[in-house]
C-alpha atoms as a PDB file:
ATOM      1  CA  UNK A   1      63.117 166.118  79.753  1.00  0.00           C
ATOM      2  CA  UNK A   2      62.435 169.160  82.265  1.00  0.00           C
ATOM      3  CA  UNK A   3      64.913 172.179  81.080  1.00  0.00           C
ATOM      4  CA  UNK A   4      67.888 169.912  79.650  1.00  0.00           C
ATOM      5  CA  UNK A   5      67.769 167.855  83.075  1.00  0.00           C
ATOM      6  CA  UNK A   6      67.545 164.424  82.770  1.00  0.00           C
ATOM      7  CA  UNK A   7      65.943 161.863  86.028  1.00  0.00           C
ATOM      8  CA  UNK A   8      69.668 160.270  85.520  1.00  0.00           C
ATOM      9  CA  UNK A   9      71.378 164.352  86.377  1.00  0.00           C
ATOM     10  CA  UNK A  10      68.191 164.685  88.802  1.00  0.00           C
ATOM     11  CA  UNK A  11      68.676 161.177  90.741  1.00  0.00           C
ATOM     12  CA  UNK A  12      73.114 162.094  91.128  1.00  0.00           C
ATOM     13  CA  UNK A  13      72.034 165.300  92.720  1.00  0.00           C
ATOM     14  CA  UNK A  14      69.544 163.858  95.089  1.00  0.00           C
ATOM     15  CA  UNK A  15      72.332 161.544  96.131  1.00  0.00           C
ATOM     16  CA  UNK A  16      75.295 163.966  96.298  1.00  0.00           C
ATOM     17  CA  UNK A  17      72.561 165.468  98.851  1.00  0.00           C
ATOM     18  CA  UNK A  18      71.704 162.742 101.049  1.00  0.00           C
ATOM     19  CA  UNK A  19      75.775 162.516 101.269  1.00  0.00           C
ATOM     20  CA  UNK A  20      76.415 165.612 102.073  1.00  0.00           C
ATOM     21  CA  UNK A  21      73.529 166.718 104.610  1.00  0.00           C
ATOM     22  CA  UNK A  22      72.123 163.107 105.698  1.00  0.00           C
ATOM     23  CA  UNK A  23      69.287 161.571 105.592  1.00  0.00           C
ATOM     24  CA  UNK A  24      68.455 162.489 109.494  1.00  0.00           C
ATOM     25  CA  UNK A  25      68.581 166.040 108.956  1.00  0.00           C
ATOM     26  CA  UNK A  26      66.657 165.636 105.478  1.00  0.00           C
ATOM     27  CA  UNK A  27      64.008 163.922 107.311  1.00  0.00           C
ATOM     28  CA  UNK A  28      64.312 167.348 110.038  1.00  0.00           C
ATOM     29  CA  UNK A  29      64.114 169.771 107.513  1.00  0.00           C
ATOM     30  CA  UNK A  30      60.994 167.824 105.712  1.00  0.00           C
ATOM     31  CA  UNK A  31      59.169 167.340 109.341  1.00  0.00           C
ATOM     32  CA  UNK A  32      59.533 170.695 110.188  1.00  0.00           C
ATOM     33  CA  UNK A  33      58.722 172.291 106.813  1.00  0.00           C
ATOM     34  CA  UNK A  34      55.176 170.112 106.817  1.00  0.00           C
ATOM     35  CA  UNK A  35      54.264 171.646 109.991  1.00  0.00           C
ATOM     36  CA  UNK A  36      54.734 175.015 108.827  1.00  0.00           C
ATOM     37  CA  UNK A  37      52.561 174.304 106.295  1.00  0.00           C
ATOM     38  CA  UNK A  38      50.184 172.844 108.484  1.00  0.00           C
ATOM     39  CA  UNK A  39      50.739 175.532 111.077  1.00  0.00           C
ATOM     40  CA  UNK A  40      49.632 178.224 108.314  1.00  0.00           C
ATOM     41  CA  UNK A  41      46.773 176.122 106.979  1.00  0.00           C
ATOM     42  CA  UNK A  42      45.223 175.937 110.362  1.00  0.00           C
ATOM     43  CA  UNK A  43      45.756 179.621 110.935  1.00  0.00           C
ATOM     44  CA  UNK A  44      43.919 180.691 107.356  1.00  0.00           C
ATOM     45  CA  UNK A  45      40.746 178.332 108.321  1.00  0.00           C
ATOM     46  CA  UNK A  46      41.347 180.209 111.707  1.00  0.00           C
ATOM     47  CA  UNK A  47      41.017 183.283 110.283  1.00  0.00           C
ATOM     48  CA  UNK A  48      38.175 182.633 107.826  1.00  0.00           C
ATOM     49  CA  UNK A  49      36.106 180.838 110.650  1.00  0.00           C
ATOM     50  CA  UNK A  50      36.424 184.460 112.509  1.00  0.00           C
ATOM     51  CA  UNK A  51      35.492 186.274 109.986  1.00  0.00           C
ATOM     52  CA  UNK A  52      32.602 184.413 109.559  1.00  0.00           C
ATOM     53  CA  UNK A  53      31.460 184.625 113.449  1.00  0.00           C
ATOM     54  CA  UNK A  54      31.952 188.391 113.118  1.00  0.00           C
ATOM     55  CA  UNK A  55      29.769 188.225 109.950  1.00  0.00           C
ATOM     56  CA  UNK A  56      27.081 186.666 112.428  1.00  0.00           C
ATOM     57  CA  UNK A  57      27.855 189.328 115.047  1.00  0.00           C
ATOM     58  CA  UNK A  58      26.915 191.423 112.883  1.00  0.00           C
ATOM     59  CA  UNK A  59      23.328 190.849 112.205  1.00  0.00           C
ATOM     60  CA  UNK A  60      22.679 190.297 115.545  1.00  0.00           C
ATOM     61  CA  UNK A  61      20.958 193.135 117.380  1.00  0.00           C
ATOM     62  CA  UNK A  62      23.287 194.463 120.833  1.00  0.00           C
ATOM     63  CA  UNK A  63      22.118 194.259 124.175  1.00  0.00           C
ATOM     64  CA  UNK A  64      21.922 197.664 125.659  1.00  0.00           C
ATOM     65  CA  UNK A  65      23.922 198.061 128.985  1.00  0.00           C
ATOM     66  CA  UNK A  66      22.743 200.531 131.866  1.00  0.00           C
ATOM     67  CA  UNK A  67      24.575 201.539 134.116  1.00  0.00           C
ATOM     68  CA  UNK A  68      22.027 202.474 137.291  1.00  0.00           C
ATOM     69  CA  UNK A  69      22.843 200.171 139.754  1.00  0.00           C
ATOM     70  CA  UNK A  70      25.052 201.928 142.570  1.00  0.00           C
ATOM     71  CA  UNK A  71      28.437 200.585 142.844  1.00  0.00           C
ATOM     72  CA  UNK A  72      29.811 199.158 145.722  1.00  0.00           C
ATOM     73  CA  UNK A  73      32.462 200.225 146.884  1.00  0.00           C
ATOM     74  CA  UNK A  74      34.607 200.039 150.039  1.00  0.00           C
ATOM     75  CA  UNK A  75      36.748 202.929 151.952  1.00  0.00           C
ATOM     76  CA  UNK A  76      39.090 201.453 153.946  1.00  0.00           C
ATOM     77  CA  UNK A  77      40.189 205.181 155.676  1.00  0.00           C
ATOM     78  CA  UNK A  78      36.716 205.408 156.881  1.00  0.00           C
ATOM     79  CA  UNK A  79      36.894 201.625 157.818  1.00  0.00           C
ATOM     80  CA  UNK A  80      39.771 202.388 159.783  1.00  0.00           C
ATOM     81  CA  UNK A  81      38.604 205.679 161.561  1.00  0.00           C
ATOM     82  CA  UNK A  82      35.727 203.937 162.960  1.00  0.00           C
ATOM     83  CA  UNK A  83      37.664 201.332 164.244  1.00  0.00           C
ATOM     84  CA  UNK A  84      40.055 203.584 165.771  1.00  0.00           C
ATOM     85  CA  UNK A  85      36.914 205.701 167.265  1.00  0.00           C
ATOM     86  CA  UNK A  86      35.669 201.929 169.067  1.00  0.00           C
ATOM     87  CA  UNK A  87      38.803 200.717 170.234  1.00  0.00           C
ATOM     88  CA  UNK A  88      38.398 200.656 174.097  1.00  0.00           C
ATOM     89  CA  UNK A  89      41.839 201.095 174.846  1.00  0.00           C
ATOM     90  CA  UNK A  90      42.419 204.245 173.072  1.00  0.00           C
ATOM     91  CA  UNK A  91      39.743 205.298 174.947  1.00  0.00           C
ATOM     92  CA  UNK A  92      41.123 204.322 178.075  1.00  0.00           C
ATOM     93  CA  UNK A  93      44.321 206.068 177.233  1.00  0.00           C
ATOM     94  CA  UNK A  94      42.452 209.610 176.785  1.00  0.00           C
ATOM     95  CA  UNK A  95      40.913 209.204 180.372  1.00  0.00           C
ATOM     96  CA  UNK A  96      44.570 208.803 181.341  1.00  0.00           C
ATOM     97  CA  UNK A  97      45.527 212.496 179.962  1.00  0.00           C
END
């Protein structure tokens, strides 16, 4: 016996159950509940695998980064002053004046 319960009280239950809810939505609720589980299974190995890798990150020496290379960079006002400056027809137009 578990508590007072017989499997006869525990079996009229189960069925009073299926009646009431189905055994579609039973099968739902018992889908979706394994793939929680699964879901949060995966995500603790997830987590564990991580820590690991950081573990390994951490004994291993850094590269050093330097930052002495010029950067290239582009400036489009002074792009567009020096086109202005070689544009033959603005030129034209000032001999105009």
């Amino acid at each position: 016996m578990l508590g007072g319960i017989s499997i006869w009280q525990l079996l009229i239950v189960l069925g009073i159950i299926i009646l009431v809810f189905g055994t579609k939505k039973l099968r739902n609720v018992g889908t979706d509940l394994g793939g929680a589980v699964k879901g949060f299974k995966k995500a603790m190995s997830d987590e564990e695998k991580s820590k690991e890798a950081d573990k390994e990150d951490a004994d291993q020496p850094h590269a050093k980064v330097s930052h002495e290379e010029p950067g290239n960079t582009y400036d489009v006002q002074a792009e567009k002053k020096k086109a202005a400056e070689s544009r033959p027809s603005d030129a034209h137009n000032e001999e105009r004046k």
